[in-house]
Protein backbone atom coordinates (compact mmCIF):
# COMPACT_ATOMS: atom_id res chain seq x y z
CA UNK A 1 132.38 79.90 97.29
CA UNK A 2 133.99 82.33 94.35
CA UNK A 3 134.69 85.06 95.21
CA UNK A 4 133.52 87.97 92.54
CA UNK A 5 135.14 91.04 91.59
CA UNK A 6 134.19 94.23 89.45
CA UNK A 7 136.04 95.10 86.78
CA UNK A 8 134.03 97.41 84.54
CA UNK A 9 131.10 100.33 85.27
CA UNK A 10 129.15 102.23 82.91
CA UNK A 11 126.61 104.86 83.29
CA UNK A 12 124.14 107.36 81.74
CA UNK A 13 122.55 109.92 83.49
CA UNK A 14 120.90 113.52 83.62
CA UNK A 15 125.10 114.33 84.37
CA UNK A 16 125.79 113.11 81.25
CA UNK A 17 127.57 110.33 79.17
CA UNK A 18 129.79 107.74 81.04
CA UNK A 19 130.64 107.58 84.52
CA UNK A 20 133.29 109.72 84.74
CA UNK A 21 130.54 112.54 83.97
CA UNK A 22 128.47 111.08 86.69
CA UNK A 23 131.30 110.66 89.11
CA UNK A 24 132.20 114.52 88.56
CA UNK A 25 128.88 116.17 88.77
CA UNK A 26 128.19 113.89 92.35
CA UNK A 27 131.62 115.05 93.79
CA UNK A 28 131.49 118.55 93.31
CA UNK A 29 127.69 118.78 94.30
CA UNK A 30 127.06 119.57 90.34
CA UNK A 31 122.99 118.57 90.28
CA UNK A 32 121.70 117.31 86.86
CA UNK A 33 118.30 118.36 87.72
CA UNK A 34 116.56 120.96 84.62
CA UNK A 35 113.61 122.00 83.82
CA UNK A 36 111.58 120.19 81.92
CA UNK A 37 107.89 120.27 80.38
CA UNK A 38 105.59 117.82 78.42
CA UNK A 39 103.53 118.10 75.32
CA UNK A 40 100.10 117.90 76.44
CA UNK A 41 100.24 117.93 80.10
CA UNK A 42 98.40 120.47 81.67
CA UNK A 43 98.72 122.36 84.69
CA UNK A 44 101.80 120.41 85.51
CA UNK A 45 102.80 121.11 89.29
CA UNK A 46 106.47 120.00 89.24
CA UNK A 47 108.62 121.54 86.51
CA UNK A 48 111.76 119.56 87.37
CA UNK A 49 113.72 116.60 86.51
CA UNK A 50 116.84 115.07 86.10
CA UNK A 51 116.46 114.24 82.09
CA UNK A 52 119.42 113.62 80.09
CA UNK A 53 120.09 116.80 78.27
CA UNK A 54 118.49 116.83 74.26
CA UNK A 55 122.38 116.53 73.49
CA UNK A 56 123.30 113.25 74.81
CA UNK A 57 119.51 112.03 74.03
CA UNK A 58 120.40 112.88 70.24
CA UNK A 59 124.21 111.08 71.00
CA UNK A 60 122.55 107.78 72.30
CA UNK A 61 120.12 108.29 69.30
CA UNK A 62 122.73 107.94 66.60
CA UNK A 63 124.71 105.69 68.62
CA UNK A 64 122.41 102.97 69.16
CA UNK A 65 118.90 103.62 67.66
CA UNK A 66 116.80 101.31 66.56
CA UNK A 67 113.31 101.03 65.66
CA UNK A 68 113.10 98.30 67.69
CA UNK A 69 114.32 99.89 70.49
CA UNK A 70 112.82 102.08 73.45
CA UNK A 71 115.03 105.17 75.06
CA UNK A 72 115.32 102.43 77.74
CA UNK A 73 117.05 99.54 75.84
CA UNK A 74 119.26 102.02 74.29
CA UNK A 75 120.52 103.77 77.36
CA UNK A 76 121.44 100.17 78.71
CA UNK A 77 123.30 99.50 75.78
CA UNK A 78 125.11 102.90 75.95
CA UNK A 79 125.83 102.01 79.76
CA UNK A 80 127.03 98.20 78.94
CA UNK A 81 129.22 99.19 76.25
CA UNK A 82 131.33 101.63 78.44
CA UNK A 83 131.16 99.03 80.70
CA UNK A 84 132.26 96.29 78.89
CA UNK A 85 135.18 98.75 77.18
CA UNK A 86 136.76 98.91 80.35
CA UNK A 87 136.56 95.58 81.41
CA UNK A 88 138.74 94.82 78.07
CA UNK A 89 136.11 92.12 77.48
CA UNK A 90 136.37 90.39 74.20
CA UNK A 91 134.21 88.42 72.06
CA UNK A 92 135.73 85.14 73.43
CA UNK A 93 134.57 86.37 76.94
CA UNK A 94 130.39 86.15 76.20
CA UNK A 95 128.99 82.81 75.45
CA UNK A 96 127.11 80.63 77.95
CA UNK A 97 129.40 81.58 80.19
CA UNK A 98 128.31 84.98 80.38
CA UNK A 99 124.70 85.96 81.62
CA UNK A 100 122.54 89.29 81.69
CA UNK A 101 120.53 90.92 84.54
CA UNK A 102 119.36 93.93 83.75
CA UNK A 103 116.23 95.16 85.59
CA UNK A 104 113.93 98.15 84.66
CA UNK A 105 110.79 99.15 86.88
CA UNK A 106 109.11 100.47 83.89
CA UNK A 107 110.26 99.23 80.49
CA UNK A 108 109.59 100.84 77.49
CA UNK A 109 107.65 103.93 79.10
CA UNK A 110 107.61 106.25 75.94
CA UNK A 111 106.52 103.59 73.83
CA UNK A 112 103.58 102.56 75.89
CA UNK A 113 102.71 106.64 76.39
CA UNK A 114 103.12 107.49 72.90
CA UNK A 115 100.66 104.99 71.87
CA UNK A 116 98.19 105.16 74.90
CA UNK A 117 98.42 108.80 73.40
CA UNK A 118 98.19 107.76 69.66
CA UNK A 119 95.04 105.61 70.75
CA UNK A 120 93.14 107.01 73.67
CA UNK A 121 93.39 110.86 72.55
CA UNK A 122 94.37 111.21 69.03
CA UNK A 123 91.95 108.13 68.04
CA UNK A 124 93.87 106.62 65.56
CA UNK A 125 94.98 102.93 65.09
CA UNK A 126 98.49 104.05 63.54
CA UNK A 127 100.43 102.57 66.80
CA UNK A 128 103.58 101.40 66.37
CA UNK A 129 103.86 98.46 65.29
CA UNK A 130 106.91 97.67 67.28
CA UNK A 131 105.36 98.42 70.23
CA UNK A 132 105.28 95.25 72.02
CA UNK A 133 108.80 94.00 71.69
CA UNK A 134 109.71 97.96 72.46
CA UNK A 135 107.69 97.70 75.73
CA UNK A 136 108.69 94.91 77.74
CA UNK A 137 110.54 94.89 80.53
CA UNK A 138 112.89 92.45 79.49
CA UNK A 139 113.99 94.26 76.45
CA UNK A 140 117.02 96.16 77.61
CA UNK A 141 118.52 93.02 79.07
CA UNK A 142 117.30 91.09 75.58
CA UNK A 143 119.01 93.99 73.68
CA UNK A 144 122.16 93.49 75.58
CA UNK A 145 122.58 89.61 75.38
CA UNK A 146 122.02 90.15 71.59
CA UNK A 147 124.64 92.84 71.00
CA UNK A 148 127.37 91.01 72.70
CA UNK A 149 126.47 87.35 72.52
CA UNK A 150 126.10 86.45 76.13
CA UNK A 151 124.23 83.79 76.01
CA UNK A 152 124.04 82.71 79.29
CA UNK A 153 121.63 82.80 82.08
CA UNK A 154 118.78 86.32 81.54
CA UNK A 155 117.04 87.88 83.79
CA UNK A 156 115.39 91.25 84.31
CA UNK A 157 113.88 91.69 87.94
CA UNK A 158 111.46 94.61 88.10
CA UNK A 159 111.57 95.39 91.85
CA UNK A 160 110.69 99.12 91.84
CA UNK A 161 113.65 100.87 92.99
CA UNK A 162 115.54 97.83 93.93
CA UNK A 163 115.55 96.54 90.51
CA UNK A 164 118.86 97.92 89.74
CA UNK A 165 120.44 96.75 93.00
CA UNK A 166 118.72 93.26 92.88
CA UNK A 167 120.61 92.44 89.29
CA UNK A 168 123.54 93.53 90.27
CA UNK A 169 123.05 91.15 93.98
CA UNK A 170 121.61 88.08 91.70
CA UNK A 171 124.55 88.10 89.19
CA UNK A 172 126.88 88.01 91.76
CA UNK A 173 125.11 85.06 93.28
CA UNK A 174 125.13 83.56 89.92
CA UNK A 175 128.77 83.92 89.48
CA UNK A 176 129.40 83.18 93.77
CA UNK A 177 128.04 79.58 92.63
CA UNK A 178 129.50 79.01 90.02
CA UNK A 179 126.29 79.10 87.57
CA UNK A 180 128.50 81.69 84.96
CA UNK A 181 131.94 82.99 85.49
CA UNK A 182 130.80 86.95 84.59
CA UNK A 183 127.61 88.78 84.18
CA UNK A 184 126.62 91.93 83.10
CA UNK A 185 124.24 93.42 85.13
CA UNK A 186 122.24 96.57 86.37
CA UNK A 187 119.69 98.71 85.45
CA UNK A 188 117.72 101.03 83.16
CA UNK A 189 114.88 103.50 83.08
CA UNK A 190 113.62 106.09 80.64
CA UNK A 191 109.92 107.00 82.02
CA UNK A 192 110.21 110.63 82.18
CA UNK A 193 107.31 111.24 79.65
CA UNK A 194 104.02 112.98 80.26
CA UNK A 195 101.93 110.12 81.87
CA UNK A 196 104.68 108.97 84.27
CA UNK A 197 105.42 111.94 85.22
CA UNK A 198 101.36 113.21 86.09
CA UNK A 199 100.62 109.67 87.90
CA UNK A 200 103.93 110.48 90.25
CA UNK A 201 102.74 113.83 90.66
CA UNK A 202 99.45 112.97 91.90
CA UNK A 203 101.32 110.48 94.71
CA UNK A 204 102.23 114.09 96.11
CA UNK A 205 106.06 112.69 96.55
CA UNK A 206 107.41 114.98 94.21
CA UNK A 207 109.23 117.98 95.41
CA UNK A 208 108.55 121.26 92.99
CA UNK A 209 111.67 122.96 94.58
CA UNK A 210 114.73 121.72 95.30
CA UNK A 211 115.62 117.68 96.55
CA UNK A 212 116.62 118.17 100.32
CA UNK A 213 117.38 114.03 101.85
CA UNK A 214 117.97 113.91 105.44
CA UNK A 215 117.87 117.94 105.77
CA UNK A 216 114.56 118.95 107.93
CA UNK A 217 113.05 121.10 105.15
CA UNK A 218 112.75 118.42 102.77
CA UNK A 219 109.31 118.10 101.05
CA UNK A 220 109.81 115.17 98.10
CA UNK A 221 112.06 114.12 95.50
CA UNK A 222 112.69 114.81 92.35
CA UNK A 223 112.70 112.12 89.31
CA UNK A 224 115.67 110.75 87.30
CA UNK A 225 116.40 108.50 84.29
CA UNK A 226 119.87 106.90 82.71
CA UNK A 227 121.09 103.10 83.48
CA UNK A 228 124.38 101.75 84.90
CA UNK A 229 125.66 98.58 84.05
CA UNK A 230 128.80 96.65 85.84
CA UNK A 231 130.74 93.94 84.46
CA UNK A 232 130.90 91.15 87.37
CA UNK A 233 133.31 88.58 87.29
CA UNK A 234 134.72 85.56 89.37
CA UNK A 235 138.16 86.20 90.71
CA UNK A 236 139.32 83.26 88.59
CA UNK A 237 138.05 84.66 85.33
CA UNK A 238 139.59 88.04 86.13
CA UNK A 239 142.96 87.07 86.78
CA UNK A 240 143.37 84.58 84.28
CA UNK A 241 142.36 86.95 81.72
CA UNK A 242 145.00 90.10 83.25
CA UNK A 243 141.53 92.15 83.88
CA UNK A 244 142.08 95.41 86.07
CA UNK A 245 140.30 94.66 89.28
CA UNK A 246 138.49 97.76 90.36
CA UNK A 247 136.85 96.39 93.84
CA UNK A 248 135.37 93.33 95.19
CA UNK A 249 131.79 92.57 95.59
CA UNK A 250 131.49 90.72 99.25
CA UNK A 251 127.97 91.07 100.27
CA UNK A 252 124.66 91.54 99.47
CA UNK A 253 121.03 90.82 100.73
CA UNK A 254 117.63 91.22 99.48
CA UNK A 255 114.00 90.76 101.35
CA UNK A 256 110.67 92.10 101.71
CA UNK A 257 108.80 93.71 104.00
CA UNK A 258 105.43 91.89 103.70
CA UNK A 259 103.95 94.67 105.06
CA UNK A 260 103.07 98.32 103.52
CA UNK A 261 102.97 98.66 99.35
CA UNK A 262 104.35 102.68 100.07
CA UNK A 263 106.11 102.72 103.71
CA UNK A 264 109.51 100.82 104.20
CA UNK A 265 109.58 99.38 107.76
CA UNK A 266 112.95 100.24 109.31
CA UNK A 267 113.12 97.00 111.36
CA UNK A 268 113.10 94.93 107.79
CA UNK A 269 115.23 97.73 106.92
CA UNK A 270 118.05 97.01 108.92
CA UNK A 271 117.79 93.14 108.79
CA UNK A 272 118.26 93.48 105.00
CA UNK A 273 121.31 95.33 105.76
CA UNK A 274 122.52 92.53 108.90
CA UNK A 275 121.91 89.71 105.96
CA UNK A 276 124.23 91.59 103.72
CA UNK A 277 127.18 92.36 106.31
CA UNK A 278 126.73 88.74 107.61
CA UNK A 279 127.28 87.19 103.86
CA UNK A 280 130.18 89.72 103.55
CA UNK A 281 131.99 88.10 106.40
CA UNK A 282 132.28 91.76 108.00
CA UNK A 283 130.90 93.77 110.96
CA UNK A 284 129.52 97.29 111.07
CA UNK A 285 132.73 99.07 112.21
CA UNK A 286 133.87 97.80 109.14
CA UNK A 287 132.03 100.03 106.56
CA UNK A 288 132.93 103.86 106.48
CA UNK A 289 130.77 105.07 103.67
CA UNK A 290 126.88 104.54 102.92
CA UNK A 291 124.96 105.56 100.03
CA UNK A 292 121.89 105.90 101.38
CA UNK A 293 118.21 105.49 99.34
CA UNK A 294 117.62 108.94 100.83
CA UNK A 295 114.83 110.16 98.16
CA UNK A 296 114.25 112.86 100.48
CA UNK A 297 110.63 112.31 101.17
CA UNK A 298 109.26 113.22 104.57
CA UNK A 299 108.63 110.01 105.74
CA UNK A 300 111.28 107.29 104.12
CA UNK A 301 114.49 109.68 105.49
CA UNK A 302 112.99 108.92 108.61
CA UNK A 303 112.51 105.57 108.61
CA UNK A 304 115.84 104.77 106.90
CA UNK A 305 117.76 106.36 109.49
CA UNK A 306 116.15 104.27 111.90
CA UNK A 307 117.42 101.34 110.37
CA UNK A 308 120.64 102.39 109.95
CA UNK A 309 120.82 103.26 113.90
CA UNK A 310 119.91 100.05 114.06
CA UNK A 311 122.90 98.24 112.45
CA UNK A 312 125.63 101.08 113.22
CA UNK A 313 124.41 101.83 116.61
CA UNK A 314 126.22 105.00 118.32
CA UNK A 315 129.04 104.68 115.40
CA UNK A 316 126.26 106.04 112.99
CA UNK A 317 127.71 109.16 113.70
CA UNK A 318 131.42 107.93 112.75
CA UNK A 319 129.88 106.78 109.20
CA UNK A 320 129.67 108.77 106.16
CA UNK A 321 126.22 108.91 105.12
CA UNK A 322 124.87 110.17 102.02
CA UNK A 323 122.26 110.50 99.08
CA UNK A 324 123.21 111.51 95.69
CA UNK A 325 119.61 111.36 94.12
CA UNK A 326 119.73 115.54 94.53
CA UNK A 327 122.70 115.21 91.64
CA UNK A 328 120.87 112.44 89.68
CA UNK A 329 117.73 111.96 90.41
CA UNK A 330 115.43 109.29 91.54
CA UNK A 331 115.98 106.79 88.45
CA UNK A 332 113.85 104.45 90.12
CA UNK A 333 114.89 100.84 88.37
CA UNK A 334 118.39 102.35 87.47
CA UNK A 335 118.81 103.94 90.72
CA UNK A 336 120.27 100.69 92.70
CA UNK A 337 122.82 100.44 89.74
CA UNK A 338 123.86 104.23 89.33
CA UNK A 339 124.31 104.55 93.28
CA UNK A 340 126.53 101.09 93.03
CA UNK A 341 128.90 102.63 91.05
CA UNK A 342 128.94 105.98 92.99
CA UNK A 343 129.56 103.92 95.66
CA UNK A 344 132.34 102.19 93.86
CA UNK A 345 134.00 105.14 92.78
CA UNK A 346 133.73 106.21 96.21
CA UNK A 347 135.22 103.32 97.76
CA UNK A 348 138.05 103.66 94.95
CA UNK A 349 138.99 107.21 95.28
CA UNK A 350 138.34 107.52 99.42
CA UNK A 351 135.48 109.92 98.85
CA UNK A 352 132.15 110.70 100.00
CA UNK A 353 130.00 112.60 97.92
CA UNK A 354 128.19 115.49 99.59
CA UNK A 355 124.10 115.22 99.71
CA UNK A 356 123.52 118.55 98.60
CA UNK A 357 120.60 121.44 99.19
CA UNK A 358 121.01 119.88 102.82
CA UNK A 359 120.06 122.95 104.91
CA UNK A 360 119.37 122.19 108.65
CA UNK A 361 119.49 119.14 110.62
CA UNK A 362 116.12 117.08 111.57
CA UNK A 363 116.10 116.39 115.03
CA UNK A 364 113.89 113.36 113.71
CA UNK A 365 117.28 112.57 111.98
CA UNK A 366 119.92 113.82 113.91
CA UNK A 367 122.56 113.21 111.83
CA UNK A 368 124.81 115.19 109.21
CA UNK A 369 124.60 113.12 105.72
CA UNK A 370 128.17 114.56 104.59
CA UNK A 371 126.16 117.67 104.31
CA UNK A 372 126.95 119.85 100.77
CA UNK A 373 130.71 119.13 100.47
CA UNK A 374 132.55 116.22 99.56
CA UNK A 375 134.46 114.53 102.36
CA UNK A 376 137.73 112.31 102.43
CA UNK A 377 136.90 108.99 104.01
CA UNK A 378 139.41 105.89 104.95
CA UNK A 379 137.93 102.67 104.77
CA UNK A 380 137.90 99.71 102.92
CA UNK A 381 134.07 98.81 102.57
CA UNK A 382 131.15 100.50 101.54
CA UNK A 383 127.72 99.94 101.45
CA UNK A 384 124.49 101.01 98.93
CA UNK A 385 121.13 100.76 100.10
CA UNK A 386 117.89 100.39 98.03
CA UNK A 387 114.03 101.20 99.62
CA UNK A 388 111.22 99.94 97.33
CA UNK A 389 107.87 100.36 96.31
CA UNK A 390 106.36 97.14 97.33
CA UNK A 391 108.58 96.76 100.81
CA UNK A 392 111.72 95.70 98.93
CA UNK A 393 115.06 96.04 100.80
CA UNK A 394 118.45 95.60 98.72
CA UNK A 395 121.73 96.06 100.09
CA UNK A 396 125.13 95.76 97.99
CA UNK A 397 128.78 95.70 100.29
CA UNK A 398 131.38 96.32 98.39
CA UNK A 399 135.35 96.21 99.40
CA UNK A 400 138.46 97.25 98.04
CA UNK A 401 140.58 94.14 96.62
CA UNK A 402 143.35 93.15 98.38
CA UNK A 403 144.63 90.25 96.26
């Protein structure tokens, strides 16, 4: 089989523009969490998220608006460019050859709000008349494959909070075949807008202080938006094209739980993660740094340490374990591909960011997630875990390349 290799990330986030903002801000325990507030929603309980700042909303604007576009296919676009700019793709390097897998567990959210809005409360029949291209869920991998030409194999799987993870898992299967020789592929979300935001709060997972994952205090987390993109390629293509190699994708797994819509099971948990060390070729000892779902929820901490007990056994302990959702939020169908490149970047620079606002250790838990402060780390795989809605488990190893 090929073997596939990264060599380009982009990101947008509540940290800011690029990945080397989001890279920054999740090292030094900088959180991209503000307050925010929407027109027309009233006695709103949670007065937090991690929104991209009005700045780099009127940036991507300007950039790449379009009135065909949603805040979603735009911040994909802003993500795949960077991407693709430091992949040194070029326009020979698209084609059929070249497919798309972008995922989004929303879509067009602001679109669809604005004119549920327009319609239901303001009863008027001036909707946009985009709005239908603007909301699928499809559109911010459409928007891609138009702006660069790939014309390959599309897809956009909407997984929940896996979707991000998934893409990223089925291009590299794509490209492990032999189906394309790169993809581009990750995830997007823009759904922080009034009705998203008062149908999470009434799940009562929202936290309206601070994100705490693993730490015993924790009461809910705290919503995010952005998209990260990676350019994946087969080792061929790379080298014959003198691409900078950043790391090596060697695993990944994907499966469902079949049982509960809400509650991951940590036994389906941990075989997702098993699946994805077995295709990798590697054993547990072998990974040093997790990025964990870790939304910071009462009960999915919990279970997710179970599974990870599970696979790492007593060595759990020896592992560095954290979230980063406290720095960028839960972007729910980005979040798989923004915690891929942390973990990338953490793999590359032998770092593991800190899970911050951790305060005291859950005997539930037991563990220290590299509590608050960054830690050096020495390994040479690393691993990033997704827990869906629906009982969808995604796992993503990646290694450092070795030639």
């Amino acid at each position: 089989m090929t073997r596939v290799v990264l060599t380009g990330t982009g990101a947008i986030s509540a940290c800011g523009l690029g990945v080397d903002a989001l890279w920054a801000s999740v090292v030094e325990g900088q959180s991209g969490v503000r307050a925010v507030s929407f027109e027309r929603l009233e006695n709103q309980r949670v007065g937090t998220a991690a929104a991209l700042s009005d700045a780099d909303k009127e940036r991507v604007a300007q950039s790449v608006g379009h009135r065909m576009r949603d805040p979603v296919a735009q911040y994909a676009l802003v993500a795949a460019h960077e991407a693709i700019a430091q992949a040194k793709l070029g326009e020979d390097d698209f084609g059929d050859r070249c497919g798309v897998v972008i995922g989004s567990g929303f879509g067009g959210a602001k679109t669809l709000d604005d004119n549920y809005m327009a319609f239901g409360v303001d009863k008027t029949m001036r909707l946009d008349p985009m709005a239908v291209p603007k909301i699928m869920n499809n559109a911010a991998a459409s928007w891609v494959s138009m702006d660069t030409g790939a014309s390959g194999p599309l897809y956009s799987p909407s997984t929940a909070c896996s979707s991000g993870s998934q893409s990223i898992g089925l291009a590299y299967q794509l490209i492990k075949a032999g189906a394309v020789d790169r993809c581009l592929a990750g995830g997007a979300e823009a759904s922080l807008v009034g009705g998203v935001f008062r149908v999470w709060e009434l799940l009562r997972v929202m936290t309206a202080d601070k994100n705490r994952p693993f730490s015993k205090d924790r009461n809910g987390m705290t919503l995010g938006e952005g998209a990260g993109v990676v350019v994946l390629e087969s080792l061929e293509s790379a080298q014959a094209r003198g691409a900078h190699i950043l790391c090596e994708l060697v695993g990944y797994a994907t499966n469902s739980d079949a049982g509960d819509l809400l509650r991951p099971n940590p036994d389906r948990a941990a075989n997702c993660m098993q699946m994805a060390l077995s295709d990798a070729g590697l054993d547990a000892a072998s990974v040093g740094y997790v990025n964990a779902h870790g939304t910071g929820t009462v009960a999915n901490d919990v279970t997710e340490t179970k599974a990870l007990r599970s696979v790492f056994g007593e060595d759990l302990d020896g592992v560095a374990v954290s979230s980063t959702k406290p720095v960028h939020g839960h972007a729910l169908g980005a979040a798989g591909a923004i915690e891929a490149i942390v973990t990338i970047k953490a793999l590359m620079h032998q770092i593991a960011p800190p899970t911050i606002n951790f305060n005291e250790m859950d005997p539930k838990i037991g563990f220290d997630p590299v509590s608050n402060k960054a830690r050096p780390i020495q390994t040479k795989a690393a691993m990033s875990n997704s827990l869906a809605f629906g009982g969808i488990n995604a796992s993503l190893l990646f290694k450092s390349f070795d030639g």
